[in-house]
Protein backbone atom coordinates (compact mmCIF):
# COMPACT_ATOMS: atom_id res chain seq x y z
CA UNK A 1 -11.62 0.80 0.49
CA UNK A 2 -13.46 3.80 -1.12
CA UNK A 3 -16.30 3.72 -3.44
CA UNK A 4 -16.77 6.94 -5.26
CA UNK A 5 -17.91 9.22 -8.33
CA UNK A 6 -14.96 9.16 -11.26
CA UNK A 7 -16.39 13.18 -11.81
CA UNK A 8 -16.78 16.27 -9.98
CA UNK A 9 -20.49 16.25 -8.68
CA UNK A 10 -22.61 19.76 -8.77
CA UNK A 11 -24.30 21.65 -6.27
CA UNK A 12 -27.69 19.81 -8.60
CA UNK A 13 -26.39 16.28 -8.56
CA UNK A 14 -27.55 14.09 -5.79
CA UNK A 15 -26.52 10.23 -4.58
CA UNK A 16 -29.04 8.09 -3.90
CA UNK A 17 -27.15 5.25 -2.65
CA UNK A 18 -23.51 3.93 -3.19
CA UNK A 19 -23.19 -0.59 -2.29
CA UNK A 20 -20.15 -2.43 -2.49
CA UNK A 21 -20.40 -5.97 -3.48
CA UNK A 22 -17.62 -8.79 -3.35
CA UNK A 23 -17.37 -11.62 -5.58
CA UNK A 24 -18.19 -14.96 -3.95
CA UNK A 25 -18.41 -18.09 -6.02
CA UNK A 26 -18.46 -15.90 -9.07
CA UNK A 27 -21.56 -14.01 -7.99
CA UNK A 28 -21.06 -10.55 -6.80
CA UNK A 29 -22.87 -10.22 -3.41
CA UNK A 30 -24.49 -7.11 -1.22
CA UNK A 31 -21.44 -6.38 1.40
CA UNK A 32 -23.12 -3.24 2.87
CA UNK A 33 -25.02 -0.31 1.15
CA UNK A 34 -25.38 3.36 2.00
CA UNK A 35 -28.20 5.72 1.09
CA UNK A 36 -29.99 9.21 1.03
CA UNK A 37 -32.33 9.05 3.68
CA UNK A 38 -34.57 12.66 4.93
CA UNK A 39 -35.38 10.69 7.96
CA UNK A 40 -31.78 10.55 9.24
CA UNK A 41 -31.50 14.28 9.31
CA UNK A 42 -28.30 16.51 8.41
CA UNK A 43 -26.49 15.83 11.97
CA UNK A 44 -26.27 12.43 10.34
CA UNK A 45 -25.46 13.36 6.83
CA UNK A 46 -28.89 12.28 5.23
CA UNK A 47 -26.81 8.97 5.88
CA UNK A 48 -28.71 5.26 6.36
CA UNK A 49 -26.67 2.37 6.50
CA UNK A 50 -27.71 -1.24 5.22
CA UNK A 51 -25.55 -4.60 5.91
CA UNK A 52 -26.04 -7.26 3.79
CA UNK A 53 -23.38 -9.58 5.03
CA UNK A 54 -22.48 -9.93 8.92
CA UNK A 55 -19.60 -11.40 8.42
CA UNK A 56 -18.25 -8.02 7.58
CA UNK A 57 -20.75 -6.14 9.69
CA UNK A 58 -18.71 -7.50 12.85
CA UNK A 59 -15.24 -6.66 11.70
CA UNK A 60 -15.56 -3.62 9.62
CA UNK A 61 -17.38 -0.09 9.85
CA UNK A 62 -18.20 2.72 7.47
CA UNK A 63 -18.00 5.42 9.97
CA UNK A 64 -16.41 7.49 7.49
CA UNK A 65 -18.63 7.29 4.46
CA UNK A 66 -20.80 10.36 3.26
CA UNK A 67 -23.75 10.66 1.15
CA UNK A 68 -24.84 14.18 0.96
CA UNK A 69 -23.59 16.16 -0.37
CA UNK A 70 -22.92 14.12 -4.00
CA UNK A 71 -19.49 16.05 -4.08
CA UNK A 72 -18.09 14.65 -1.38
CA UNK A 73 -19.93 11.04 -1.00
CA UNK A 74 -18.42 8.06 -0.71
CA UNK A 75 -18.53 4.59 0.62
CA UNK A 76 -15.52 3.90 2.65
CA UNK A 77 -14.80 0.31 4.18
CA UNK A 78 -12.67 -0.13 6.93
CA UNK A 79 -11.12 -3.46 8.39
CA UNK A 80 -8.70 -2.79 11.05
CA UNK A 81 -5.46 -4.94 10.28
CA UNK A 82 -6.59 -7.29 13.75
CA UNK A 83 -10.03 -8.26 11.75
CA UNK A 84 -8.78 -9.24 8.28
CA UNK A 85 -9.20 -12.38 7.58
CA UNK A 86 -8.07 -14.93 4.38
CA UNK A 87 -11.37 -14.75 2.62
CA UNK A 88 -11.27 -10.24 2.45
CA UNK A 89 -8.94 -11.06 -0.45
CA UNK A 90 -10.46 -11.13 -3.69
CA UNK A 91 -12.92 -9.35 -6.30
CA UNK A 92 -15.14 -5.84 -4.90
CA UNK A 93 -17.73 -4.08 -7.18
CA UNK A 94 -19.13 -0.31 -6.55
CA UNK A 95 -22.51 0.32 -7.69
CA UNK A 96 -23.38 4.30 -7.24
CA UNK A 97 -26.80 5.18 -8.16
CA UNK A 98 -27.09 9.59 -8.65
CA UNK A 99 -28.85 12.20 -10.26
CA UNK A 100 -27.52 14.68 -12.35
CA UNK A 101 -28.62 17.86 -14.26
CA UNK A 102 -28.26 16.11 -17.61
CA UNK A 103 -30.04 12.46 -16.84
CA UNK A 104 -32.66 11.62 -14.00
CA UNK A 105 -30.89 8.52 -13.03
CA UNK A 106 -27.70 6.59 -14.29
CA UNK A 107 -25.78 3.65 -12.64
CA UNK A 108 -21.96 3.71 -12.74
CA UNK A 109 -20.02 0.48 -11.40
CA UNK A 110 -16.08 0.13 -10.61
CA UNK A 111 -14.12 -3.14 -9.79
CA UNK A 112 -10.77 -3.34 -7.54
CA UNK A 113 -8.97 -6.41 -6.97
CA UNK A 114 -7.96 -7.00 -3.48
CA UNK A 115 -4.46 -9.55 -3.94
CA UNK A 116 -2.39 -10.57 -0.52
CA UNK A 117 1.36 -10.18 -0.98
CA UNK A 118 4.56 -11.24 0.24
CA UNK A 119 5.10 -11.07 3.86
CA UNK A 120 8.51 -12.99 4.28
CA UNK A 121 11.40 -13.54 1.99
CA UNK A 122 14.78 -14.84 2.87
CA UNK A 123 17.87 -15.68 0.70
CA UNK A 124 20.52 -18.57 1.88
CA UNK A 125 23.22 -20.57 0.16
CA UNK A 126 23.68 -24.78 -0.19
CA UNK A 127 26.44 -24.74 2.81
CA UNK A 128 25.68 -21.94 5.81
CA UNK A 129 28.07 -19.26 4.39
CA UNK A 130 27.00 -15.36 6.25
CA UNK A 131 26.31 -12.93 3.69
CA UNK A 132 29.46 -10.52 2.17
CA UNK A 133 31.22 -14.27 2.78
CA UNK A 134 34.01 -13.64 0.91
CA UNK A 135 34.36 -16.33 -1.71
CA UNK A 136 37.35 -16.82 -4.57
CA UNK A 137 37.21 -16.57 -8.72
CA UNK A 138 35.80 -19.87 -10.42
CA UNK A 139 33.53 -20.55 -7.36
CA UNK A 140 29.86 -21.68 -8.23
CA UNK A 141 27.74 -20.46 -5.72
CA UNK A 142 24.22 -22.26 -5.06
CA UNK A 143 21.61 -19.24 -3.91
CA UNK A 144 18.42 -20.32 -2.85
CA UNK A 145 14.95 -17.75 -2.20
CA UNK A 146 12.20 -19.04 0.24
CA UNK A 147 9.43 -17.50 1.36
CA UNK A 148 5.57 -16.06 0.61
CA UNK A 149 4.44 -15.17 -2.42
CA UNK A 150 0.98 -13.72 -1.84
CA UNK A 151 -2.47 -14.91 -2.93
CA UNK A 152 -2.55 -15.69 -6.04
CA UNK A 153 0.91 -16.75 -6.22
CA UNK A 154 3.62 -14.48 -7.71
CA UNK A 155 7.11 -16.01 -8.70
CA UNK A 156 9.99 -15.00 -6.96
CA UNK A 157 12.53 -12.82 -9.25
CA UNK A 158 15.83 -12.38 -8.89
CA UNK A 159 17.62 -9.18 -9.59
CA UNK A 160 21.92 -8.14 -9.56
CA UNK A 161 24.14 -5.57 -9.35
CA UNK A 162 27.83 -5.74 -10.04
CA UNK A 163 29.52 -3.71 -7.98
CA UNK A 164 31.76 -0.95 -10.30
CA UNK A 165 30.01 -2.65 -13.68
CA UNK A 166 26.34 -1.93 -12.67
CA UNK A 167 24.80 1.56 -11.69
CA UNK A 168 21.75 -0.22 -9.58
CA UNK A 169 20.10 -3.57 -9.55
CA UNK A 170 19.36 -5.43 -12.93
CA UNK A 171 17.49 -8.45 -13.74
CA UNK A 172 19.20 -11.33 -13.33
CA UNK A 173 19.67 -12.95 -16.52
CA UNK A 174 20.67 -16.34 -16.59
CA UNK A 175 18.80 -19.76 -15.37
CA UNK A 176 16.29 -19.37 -12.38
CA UNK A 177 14.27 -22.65 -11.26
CA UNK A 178 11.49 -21.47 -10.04
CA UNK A 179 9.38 -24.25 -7.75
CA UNK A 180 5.67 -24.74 -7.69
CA UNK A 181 3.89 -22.83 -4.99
CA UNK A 182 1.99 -24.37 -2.01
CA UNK A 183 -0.88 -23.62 -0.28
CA UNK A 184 -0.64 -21.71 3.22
CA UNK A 185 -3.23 -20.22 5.07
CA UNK A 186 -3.79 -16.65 3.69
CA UNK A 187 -1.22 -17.31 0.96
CA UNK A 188 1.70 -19.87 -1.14
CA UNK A 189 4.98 -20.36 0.01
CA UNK A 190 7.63 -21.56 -2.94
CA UNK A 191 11.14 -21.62 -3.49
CA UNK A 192 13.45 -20.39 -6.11
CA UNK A 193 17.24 -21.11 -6.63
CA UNK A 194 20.07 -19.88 -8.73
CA UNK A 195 23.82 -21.08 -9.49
CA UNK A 196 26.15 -18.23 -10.14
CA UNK A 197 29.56 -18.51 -11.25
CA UNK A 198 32.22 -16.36 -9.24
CA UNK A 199 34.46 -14.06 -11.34
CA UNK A 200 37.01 -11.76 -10.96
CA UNK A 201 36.27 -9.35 -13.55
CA UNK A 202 34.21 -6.97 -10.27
CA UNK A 203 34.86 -6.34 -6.50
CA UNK A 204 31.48 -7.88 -5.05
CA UNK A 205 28.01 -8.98 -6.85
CA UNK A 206 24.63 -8.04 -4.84
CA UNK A 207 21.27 -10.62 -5.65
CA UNK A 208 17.93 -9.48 -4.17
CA UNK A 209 14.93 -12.18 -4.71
CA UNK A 210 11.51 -10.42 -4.75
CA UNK A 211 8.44 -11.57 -5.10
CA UNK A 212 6.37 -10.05 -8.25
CA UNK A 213 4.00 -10.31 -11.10
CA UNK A 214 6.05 -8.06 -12.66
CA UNK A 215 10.36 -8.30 -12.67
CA UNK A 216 11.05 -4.95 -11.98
CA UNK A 217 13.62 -5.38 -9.48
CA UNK A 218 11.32 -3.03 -7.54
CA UNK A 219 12.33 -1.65 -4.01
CA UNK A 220 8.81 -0.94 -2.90
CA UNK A 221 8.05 -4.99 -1.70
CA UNK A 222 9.40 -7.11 0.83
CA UNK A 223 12.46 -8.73 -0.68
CA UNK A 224 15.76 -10.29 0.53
CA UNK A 225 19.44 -9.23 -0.17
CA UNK A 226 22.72 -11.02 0.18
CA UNK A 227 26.03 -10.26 -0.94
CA UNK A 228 28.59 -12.03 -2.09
CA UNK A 229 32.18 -10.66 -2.08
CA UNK A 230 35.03 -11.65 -4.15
């Protein structure tokens, strides 16, 4: 996680300290600060570092952050993936503190949203048929998504593509039930089904389920496939 200035800092401007603060309880707490300090000489970068919490003091470092010069400073958090834990998710604030030619002093903030998504997602069918299971014309076919949804809970969307009517995957328009989710540890787990009515009218029909604020039949996330071949 970086902390930065949103400008181009001159030779003339100067940080004076950059803190990131989390949101806990609705109060946005110290996490660690860095400052301009003369006493920690240039080998150091002019660079003194401040924890405020030590929960994240023993999991996380900011070997990488600069403060001098203001052109290239920055606050940089880093959890290796072994440290994270549930509660990293959430709200972060910057505060920067910094001279500049045109005002003595000025405070700028910035807020990032830390979410946890999807890890697993898996698509199966009322009776144990394998995917491309080759089924006949006037079939209804029961599909059913389960899996994580992330923290806070996205629904799981389902997208198509008919194979020779549709250039890529589309959203799937008719009637999704979408369950509520439930807790996990880091995350909600949920379910969502679909029945879909086998025709003849294309060779094979392809559903992904993804899980998304947004249905944008996205490839980016983890999402599952199956295929169903007529």
């Amino acid at each position: 996680m970086n902390c930065q200035l949103a400008f181009n800092a001159s030779v003339d401007d100067s940080v004076y300290y950059i803190k990131l603060l989390k949101n806990i309880s609705g109060i946005y707490k110290d996490v660690v600060t860095i400052a301009y300090s003369s006493d920690a000489g240039i080998n150091n970068s002019f660079l003194l570092v401040t924890w405020s919490d030590n929960n994240f003091k023993s999991r996380a470092s900011v070997n990488e952050s600069v403060i001098y010069p203001a052109s290239e400073a920055k606050l940089k958090l880093i959890i290796p993936a072994d440290n994270m834990i549930c509660g990293d998710g959430g709200s972060y604030q910057c505060l920067i503190s910094y001279y500049t030619s045109n005002s003595f002093s000025e405070t700028s903030y910035g807020t990032v949203n830390l979410s946890v998504e999807s890890t697993t997602v898996k698509i199966s069918t009322k009776y144990p048929f394998e995917n491309d299971f080759l089924f006949s014309p006037g079939t209804v076919v029961d599909l059913f998504c389960n899996g994580t949804v992330g923290s806070p809970p996205a629904d799981f969307h389902w997208c198509y593509q008919r194979i020779g009517v549709d250039t890529s995957l589309i959203p799937y328009p008719g009637n999704i039930i979408q369950q509520p989710a439930t807790k996990m540890d880091c995350q909600y787990s949920r379910q969502s089904s679909l029945s879909y009515n086998i025709t003849d009218d294309y060779s094979a029909v392809v559903f992904q389920c993804i899980a998304e604020w947004n249905n944008t039949c996205s490839p980016g996330r983890i999402n599952a496939k199956y295929r169903l071949r007529i």
